[in-house]
PDB file of N, CA and C in Angstrom:
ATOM      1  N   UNK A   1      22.362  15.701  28.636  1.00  0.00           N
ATOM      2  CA  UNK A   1      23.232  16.374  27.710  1.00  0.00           C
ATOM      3  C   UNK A   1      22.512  16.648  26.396  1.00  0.00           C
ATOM      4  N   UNK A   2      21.635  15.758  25.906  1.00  0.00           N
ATOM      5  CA  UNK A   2      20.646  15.779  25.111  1.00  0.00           C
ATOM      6  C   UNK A   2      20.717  16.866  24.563  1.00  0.00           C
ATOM      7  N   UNK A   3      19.535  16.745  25.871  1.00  0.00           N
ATOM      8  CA  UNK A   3      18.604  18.169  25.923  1.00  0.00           C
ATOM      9  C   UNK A   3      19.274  19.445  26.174  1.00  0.00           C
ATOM     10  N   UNK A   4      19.993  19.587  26.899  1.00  0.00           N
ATOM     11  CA  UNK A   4      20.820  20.719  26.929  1.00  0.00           C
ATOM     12  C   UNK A   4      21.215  21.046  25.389  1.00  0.00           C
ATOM     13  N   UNK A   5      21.880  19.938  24.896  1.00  0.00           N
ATOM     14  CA  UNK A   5      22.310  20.328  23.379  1.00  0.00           C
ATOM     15  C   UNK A   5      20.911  21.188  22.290  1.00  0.00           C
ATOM     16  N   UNK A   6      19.798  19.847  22.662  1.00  0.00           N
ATOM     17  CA  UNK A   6      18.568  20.872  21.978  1.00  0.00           C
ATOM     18  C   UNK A   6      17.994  22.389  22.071  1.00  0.00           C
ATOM     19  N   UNK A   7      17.990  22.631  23.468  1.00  0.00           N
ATOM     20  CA  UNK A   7      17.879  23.588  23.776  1.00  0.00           C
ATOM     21  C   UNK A   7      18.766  24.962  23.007  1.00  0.00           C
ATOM     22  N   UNK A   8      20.487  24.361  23.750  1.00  0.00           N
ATOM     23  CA  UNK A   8      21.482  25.508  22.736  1.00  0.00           C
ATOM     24  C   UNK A   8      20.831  25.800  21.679  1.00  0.00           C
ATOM     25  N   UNK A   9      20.825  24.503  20.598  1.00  0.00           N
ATOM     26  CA  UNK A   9      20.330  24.922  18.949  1.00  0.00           C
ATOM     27  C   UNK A   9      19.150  25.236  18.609  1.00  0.00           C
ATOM     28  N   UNK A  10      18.223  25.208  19.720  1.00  0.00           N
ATOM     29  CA  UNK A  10      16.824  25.863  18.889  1.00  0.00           C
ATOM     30  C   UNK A  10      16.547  26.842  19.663  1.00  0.00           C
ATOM     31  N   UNK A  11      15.831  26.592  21.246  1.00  0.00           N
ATOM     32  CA  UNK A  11      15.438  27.428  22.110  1.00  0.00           C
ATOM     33  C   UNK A  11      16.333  28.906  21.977  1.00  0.00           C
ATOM     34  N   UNK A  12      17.285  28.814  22.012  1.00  0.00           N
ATOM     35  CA  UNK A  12      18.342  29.945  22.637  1.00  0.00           C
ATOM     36  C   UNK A  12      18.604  31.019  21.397  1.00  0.00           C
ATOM     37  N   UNK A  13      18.596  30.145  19.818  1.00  0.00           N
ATOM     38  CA  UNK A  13      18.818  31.356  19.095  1.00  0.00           C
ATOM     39  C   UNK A  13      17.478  31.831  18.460  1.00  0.00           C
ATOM     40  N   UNK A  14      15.883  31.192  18.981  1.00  0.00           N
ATOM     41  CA  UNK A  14      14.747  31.995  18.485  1.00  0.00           C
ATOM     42  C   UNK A  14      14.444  32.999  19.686  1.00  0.00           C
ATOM     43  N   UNK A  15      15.374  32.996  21.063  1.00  0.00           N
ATOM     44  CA  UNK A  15      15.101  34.194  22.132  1.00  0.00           C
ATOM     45  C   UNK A  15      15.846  34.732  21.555  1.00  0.00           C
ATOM     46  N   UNK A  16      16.858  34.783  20.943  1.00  0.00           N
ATOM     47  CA  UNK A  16      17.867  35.696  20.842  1.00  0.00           C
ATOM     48  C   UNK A  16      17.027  36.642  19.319  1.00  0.00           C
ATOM     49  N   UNK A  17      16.527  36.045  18.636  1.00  0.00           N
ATOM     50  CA  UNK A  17      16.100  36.002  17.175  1.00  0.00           C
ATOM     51  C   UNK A  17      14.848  37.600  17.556  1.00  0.00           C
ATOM     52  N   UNK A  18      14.179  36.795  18.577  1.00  0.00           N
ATOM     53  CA  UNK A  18      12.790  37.522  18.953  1.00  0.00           C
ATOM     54  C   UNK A  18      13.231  38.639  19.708  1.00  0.00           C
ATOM     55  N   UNK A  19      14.330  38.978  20.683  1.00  0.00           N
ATOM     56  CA  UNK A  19      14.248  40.073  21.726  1.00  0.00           C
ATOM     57  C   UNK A  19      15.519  40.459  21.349  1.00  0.00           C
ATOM     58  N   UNK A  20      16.459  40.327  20.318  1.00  0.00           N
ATOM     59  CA  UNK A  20      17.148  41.293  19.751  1.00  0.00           C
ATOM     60  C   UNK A  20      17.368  41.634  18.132  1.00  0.00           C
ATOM     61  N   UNK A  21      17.892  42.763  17.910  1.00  0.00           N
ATOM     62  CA  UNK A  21      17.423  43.390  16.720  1.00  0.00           C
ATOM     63  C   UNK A  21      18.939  43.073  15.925  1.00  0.00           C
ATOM     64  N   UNK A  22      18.976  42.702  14.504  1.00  0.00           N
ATOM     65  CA  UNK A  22      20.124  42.461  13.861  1.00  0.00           C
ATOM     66  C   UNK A  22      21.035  43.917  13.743  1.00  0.00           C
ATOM     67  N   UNK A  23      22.549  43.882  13.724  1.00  0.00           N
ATOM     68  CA  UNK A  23      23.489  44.787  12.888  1.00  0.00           C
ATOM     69  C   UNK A  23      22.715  45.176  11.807  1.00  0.00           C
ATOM     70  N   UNK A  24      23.173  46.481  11.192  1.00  0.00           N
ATOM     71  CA  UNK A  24      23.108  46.467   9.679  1.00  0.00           C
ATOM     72  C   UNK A  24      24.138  45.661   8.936  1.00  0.00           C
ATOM     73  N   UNK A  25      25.264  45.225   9.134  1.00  0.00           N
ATOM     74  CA  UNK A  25      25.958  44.815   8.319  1.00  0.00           C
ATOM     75  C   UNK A  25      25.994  43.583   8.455  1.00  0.00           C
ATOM     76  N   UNK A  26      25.109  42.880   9.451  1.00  0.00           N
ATOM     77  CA  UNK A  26      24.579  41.426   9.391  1.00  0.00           C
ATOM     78  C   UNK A  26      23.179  41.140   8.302  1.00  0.00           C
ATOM     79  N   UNK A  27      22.871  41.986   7.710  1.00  0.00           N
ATOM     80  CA  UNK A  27      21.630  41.279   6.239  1.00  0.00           C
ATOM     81  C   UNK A  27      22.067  40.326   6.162  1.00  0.00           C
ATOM     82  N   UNK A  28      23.426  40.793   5.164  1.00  0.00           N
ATOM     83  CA  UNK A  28      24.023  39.547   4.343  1.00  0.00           C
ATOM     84  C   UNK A  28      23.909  38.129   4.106  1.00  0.00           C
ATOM     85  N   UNK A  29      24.139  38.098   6.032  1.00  0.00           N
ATOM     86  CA  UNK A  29      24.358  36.797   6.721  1.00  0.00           C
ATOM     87  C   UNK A  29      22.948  36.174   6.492  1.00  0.00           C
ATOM     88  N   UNK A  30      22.244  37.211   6.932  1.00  0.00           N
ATOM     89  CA  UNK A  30      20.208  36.396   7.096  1.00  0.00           C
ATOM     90  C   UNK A  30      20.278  36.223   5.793  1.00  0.00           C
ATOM     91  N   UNK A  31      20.705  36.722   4.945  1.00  0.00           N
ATOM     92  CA  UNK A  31      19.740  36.215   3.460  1.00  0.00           C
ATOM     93  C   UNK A  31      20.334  34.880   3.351  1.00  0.00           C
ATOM     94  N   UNK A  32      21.283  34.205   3.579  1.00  0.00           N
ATOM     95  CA  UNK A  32      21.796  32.578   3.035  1.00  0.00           C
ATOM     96  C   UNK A  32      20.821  31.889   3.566  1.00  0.00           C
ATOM     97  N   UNK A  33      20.697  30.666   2.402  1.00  0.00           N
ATOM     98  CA  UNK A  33      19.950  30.138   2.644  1.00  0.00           C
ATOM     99  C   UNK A  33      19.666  28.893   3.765  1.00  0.00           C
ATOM    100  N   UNK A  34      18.408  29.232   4.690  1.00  0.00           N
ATOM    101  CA  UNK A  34      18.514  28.641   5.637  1.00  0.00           C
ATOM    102  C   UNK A  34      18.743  26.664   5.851  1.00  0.00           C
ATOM    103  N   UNK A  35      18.916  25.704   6.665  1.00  0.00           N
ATOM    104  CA  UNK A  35      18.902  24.735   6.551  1.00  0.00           C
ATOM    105  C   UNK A  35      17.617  24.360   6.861  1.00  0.00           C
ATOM    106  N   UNK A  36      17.394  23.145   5.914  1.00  0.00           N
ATOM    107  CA  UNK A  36      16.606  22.802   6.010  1.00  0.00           C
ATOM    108  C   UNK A  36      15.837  21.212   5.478  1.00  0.00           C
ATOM    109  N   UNK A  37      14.473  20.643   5.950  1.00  0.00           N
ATOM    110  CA  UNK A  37      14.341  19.598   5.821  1.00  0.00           C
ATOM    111  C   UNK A  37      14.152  19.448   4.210  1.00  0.00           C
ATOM    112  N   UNK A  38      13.977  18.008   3.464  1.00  0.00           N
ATOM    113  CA  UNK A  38      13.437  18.266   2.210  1.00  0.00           C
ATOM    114  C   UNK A  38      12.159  19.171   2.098  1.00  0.00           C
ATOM    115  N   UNK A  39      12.408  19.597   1.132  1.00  0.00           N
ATOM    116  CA  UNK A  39      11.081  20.928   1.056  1.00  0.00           C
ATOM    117  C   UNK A  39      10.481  21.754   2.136  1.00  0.00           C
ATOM    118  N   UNK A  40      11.262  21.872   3.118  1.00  0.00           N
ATOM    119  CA  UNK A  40      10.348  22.713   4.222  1.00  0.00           C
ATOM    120  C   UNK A  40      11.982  23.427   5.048  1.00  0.00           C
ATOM    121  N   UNK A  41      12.075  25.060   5.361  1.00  0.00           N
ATOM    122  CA  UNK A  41      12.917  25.241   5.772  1.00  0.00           C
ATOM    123  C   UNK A  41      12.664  24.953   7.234  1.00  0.00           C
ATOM    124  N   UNK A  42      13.696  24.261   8.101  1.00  0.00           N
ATOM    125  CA  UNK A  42      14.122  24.361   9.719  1.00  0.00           C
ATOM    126  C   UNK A  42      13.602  25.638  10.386  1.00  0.00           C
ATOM    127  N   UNK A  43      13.854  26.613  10.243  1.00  0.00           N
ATOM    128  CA  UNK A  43      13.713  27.693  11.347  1.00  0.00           C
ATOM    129  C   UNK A  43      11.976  28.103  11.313  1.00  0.00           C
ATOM    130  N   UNK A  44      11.262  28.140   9.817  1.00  0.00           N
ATOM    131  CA  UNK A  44       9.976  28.390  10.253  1.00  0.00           C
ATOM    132  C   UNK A  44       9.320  27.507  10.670  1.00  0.00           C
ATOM    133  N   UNK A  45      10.108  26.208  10.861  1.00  0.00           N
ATOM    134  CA  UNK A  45       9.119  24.881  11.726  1.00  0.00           C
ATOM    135  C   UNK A  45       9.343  25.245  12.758  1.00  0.00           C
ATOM    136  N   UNK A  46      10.325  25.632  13.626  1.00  0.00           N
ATOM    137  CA  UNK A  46      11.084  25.492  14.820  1.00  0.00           C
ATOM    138  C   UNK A  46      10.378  27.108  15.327  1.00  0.00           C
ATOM    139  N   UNK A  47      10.240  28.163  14.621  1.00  0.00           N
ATOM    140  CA  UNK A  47       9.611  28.833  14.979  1.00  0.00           C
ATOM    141  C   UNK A  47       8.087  28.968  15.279  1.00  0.00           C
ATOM    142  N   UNK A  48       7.360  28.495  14.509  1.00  0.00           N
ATOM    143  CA  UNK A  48       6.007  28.127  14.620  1.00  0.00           C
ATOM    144  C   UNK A  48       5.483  27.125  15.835  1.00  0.00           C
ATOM    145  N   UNK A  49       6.623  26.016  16.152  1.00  0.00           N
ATOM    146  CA  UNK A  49       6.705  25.393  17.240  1.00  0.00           C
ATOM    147  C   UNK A  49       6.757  26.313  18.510  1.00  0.00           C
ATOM    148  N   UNK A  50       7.359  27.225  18.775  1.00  0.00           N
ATOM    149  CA  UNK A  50       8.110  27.634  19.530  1.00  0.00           C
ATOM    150  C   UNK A  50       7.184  29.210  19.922  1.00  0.00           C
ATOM    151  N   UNK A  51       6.409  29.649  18.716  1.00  0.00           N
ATOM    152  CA  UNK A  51       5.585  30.536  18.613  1.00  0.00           C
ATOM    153  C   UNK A  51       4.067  29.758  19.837  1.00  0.00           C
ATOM    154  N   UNK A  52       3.834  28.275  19.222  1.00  0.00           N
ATOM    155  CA  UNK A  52       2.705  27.905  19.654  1.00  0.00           C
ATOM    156  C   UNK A  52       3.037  27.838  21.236  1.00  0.00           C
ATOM    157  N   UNK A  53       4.369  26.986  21.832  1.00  0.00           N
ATOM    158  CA  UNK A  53       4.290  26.960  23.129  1.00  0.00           C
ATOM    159  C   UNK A  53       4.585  28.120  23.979  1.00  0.00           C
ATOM    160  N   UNK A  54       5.244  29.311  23.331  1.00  0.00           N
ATOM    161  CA  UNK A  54       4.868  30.880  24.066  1.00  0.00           C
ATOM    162  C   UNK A  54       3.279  31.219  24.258  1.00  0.00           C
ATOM    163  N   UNK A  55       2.550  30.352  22.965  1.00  0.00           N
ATOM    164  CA  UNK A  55       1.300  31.014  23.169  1.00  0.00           C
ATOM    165  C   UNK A  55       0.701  30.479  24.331  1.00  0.00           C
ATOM    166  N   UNK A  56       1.277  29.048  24.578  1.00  0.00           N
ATOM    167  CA  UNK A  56      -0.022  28.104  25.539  1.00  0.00           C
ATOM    168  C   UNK A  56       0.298  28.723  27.015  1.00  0.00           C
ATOM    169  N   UNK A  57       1.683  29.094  27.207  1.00  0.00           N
ATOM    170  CA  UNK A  57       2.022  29.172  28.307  1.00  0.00           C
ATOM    171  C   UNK A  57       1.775  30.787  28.757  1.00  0.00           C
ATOM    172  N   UNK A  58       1.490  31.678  27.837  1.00  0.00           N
ATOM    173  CA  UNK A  58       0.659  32.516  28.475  1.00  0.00           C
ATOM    174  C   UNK A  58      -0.696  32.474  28.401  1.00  0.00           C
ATOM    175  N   UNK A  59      -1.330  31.611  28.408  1.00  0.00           N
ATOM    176  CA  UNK A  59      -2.472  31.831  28.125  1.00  0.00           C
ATOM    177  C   UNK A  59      -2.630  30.492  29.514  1.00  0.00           C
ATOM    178  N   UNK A  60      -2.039  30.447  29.905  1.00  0.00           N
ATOM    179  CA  UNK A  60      -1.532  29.162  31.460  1.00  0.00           C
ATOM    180  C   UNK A  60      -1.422  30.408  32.324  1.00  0.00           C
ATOM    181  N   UNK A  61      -0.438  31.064  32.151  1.00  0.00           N
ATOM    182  CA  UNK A  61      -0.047  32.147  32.902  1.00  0.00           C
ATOM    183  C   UNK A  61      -1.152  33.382  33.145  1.00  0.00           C
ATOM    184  N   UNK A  62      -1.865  33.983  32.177  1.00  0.00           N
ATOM    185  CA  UNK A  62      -3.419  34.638  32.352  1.00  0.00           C
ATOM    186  C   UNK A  62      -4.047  33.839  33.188  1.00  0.00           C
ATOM    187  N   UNK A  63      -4.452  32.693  33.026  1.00  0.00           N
ATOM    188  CA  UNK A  63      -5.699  32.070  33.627  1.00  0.00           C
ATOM    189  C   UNK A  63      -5.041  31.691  35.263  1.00  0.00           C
ATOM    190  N   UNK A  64      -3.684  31.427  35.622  1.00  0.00           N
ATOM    191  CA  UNK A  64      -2.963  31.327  36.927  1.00  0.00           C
ATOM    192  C   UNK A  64      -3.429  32.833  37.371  1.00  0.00           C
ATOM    193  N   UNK A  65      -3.285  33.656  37.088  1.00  0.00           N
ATOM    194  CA  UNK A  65      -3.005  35.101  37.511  1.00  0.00           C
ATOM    195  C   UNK A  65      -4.572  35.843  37.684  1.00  0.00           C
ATOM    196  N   UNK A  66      -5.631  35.218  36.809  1.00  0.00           N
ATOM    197  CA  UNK A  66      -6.913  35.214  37.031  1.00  0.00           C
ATOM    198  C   UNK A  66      -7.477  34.718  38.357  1.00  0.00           C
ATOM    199  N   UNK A  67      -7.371  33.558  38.457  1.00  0.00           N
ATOM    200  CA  UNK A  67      -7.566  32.622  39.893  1.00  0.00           C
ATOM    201  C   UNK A  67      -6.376  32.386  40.314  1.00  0.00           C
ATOM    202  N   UNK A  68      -5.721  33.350  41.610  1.00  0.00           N
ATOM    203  CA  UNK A  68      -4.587  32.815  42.386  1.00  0.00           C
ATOM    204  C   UNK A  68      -5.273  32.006  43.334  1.00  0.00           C
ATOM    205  N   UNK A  69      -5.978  31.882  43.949  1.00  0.00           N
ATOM    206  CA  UNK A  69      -6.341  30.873  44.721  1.00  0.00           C
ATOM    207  C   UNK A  69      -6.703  29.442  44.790  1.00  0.00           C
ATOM    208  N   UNK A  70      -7.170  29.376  43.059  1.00  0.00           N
ATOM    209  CA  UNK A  70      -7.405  28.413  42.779  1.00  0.00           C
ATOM    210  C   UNK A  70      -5.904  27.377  42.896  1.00  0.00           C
ATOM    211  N   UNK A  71      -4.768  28.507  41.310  1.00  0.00           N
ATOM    212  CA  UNK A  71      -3.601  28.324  41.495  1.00  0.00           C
ATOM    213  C   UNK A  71      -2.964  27.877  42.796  1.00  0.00           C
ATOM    214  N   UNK A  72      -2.622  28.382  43.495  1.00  0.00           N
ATOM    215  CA  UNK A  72      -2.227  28.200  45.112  1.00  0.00           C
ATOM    216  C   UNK A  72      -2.959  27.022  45.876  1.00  0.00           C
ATOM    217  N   UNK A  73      -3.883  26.850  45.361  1.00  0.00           N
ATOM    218  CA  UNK A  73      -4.703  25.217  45.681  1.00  0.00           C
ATOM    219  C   UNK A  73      -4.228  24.697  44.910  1.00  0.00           C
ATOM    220  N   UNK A  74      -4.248  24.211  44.381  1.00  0.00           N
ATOM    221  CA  UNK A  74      -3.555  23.437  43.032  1.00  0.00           C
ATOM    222  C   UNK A  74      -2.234  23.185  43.041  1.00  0.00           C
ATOM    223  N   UNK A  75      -1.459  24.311  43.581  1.00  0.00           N
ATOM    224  CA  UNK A  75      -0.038  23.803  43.266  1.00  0.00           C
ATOM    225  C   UNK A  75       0.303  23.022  45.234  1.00  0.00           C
ATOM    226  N   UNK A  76      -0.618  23.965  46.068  1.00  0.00           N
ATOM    227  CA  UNK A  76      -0.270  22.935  47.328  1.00  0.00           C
ATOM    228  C   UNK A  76      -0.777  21.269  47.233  1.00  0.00           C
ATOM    229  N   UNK A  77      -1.872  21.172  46.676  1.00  0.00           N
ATOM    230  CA  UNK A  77      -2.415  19.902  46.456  1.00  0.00           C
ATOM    231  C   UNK A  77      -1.324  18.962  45.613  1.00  0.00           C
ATOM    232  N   UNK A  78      -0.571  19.699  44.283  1.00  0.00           N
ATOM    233  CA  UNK A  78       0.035  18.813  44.101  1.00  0.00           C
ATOM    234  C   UNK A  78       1.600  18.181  45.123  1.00  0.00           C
ATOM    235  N   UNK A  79       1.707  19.014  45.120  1.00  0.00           N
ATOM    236  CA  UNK A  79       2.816  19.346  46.756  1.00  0.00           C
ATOM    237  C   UNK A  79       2.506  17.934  47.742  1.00  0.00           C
ATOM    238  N   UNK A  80       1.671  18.327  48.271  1.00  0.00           N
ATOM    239  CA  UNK A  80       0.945  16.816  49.488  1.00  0.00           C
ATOM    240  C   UNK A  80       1.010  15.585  48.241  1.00  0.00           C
ATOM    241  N   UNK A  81       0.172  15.752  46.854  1.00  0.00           N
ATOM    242  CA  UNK A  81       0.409  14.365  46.472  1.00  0.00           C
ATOM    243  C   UNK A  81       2.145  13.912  46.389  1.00  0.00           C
ATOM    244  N   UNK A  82       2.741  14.981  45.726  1.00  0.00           N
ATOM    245  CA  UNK A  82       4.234  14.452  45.546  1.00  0.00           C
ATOM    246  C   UNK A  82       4.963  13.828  47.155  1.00  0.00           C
ATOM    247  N   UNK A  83       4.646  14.209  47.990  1.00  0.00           N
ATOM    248  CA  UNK A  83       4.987  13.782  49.094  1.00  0.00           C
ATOM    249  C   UNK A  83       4.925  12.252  49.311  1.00  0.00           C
ATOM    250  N   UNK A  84       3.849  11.414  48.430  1.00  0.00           N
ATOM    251  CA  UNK A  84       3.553  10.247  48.398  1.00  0.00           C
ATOM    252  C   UNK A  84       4.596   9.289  47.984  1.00  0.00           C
ATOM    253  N   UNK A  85       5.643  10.255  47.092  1.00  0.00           N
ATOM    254  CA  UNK A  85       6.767   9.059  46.392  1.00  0.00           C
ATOM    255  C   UNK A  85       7.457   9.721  47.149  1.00  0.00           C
ATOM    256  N   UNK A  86       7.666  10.301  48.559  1.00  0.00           N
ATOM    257  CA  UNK A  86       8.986  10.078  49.095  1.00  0.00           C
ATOM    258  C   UNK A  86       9.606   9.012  49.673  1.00  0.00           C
ATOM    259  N   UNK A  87       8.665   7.487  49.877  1.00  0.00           N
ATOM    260  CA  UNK A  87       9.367   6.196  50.412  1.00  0.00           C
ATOM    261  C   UNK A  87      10.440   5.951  49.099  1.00  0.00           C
ATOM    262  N   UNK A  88      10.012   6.086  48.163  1.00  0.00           N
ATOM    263  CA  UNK A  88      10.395   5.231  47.197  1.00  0.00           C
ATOM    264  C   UNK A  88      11.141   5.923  46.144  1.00  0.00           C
ATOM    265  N   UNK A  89      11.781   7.359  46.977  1.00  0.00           N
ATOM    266  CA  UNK A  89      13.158   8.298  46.641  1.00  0.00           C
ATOM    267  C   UNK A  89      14.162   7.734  47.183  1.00  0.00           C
ATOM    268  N   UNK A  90      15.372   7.464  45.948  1.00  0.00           N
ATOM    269  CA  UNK A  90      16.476   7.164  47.278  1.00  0.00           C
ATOM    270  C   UNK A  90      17.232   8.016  47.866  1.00  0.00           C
ATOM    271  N   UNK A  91      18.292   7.804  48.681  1.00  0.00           N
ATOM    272  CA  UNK A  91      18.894   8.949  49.516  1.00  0.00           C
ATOM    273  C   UNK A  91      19.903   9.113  48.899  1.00  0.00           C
ATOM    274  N   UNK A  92      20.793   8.557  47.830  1.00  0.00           N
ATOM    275  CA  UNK A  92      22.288   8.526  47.836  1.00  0.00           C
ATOM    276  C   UNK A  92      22.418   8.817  46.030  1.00  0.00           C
ATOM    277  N   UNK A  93      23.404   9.561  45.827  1.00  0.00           N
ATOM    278  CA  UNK A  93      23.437   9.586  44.567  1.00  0.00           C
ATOM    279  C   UNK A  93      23.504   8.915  43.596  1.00  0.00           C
ATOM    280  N   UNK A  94      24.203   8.105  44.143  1.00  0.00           N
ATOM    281  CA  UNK A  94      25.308   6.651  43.423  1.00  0.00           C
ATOM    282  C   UNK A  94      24.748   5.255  44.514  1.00  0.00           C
ATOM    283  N   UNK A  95      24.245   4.262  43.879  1.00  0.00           N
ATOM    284  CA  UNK A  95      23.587   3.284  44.003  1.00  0.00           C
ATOM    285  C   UNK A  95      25.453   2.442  45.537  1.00  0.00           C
ATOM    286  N   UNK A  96      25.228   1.674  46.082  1.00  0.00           N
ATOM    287  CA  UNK A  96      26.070   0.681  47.314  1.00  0.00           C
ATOM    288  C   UNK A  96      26.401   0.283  45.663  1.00  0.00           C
ATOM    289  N   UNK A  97      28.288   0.098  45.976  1.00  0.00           N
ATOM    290  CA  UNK A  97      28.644  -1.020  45.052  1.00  0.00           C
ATOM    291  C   UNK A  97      29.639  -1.887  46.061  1.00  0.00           C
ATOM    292  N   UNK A  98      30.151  -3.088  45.880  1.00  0.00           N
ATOM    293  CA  UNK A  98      31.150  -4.160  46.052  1.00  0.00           C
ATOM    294  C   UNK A  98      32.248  -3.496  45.592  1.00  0.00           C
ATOM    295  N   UNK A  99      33.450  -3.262  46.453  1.00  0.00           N
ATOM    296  CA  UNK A  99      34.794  -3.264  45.630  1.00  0.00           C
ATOM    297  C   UNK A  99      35.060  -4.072  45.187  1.00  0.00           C
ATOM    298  N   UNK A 100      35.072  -5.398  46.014  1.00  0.00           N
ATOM    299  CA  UNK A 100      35.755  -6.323  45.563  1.00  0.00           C
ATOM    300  C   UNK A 100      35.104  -7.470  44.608  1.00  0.00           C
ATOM    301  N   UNK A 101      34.036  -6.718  43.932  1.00  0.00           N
ATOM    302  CA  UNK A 101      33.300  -7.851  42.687  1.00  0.00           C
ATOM    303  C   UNK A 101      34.044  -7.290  41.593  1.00  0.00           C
ATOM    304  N   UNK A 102      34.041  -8.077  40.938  1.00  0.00           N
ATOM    305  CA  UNK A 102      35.430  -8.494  39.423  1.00  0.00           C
ATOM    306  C   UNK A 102      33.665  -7.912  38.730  1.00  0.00           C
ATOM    307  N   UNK A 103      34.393  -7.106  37.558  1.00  0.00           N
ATOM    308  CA  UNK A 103      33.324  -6.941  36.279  1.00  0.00           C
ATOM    309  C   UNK A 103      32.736  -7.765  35.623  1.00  0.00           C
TER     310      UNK A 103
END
């Protein structure tokens, strides 16, 4: 729930920020002043953050798309290793309980 919550408040309104364009009669609104930490405003941290991991992940995404084969090795290899913790997955959502044990 966390994370979901983090996501809503940062992730979701710098996509929205970046791939759509304001009203005119929304200025207004952008000029108040933003929230922020002592001396440093929130949104250009959160953007600069958010700027850097768009950058890494295309630059993940070039070098995947450079070597698919490598890629495609790599992601089957990890595949066979993950296979290794399937003893020690359990099957059931919700753990065996006792009805009849008192709290």
């Amino acid at each position: 729930m966390l994370a979901s919550y983090v996501i809503a408040m940062t992730v979701i309104p710098l996509f929205c920020a970046r791939f759509s364009k304001p009203f005119p009669h929304m200025e207004s609104i952008t000029r108040q002043r933003p929230l922020s930490f002592p001396g440093r405003p929130l949104q250009p941290c959160v953007q600069q953050g958010f700027n850097h991991v768009l950058d890494v992940y295309e630059r993940a995404v070039r070098g995947a798309l450079k070597r698919p084969g490598l890629t495609v090795a790599a992601v089957g290899l990890l595949f066979v290793a993950s296979l290794g913790i399937y003893p020690f997955v359990g099957r059931a959502f919700f753990p065996q309980t006792d009805a009849g044990s008192s709290p």
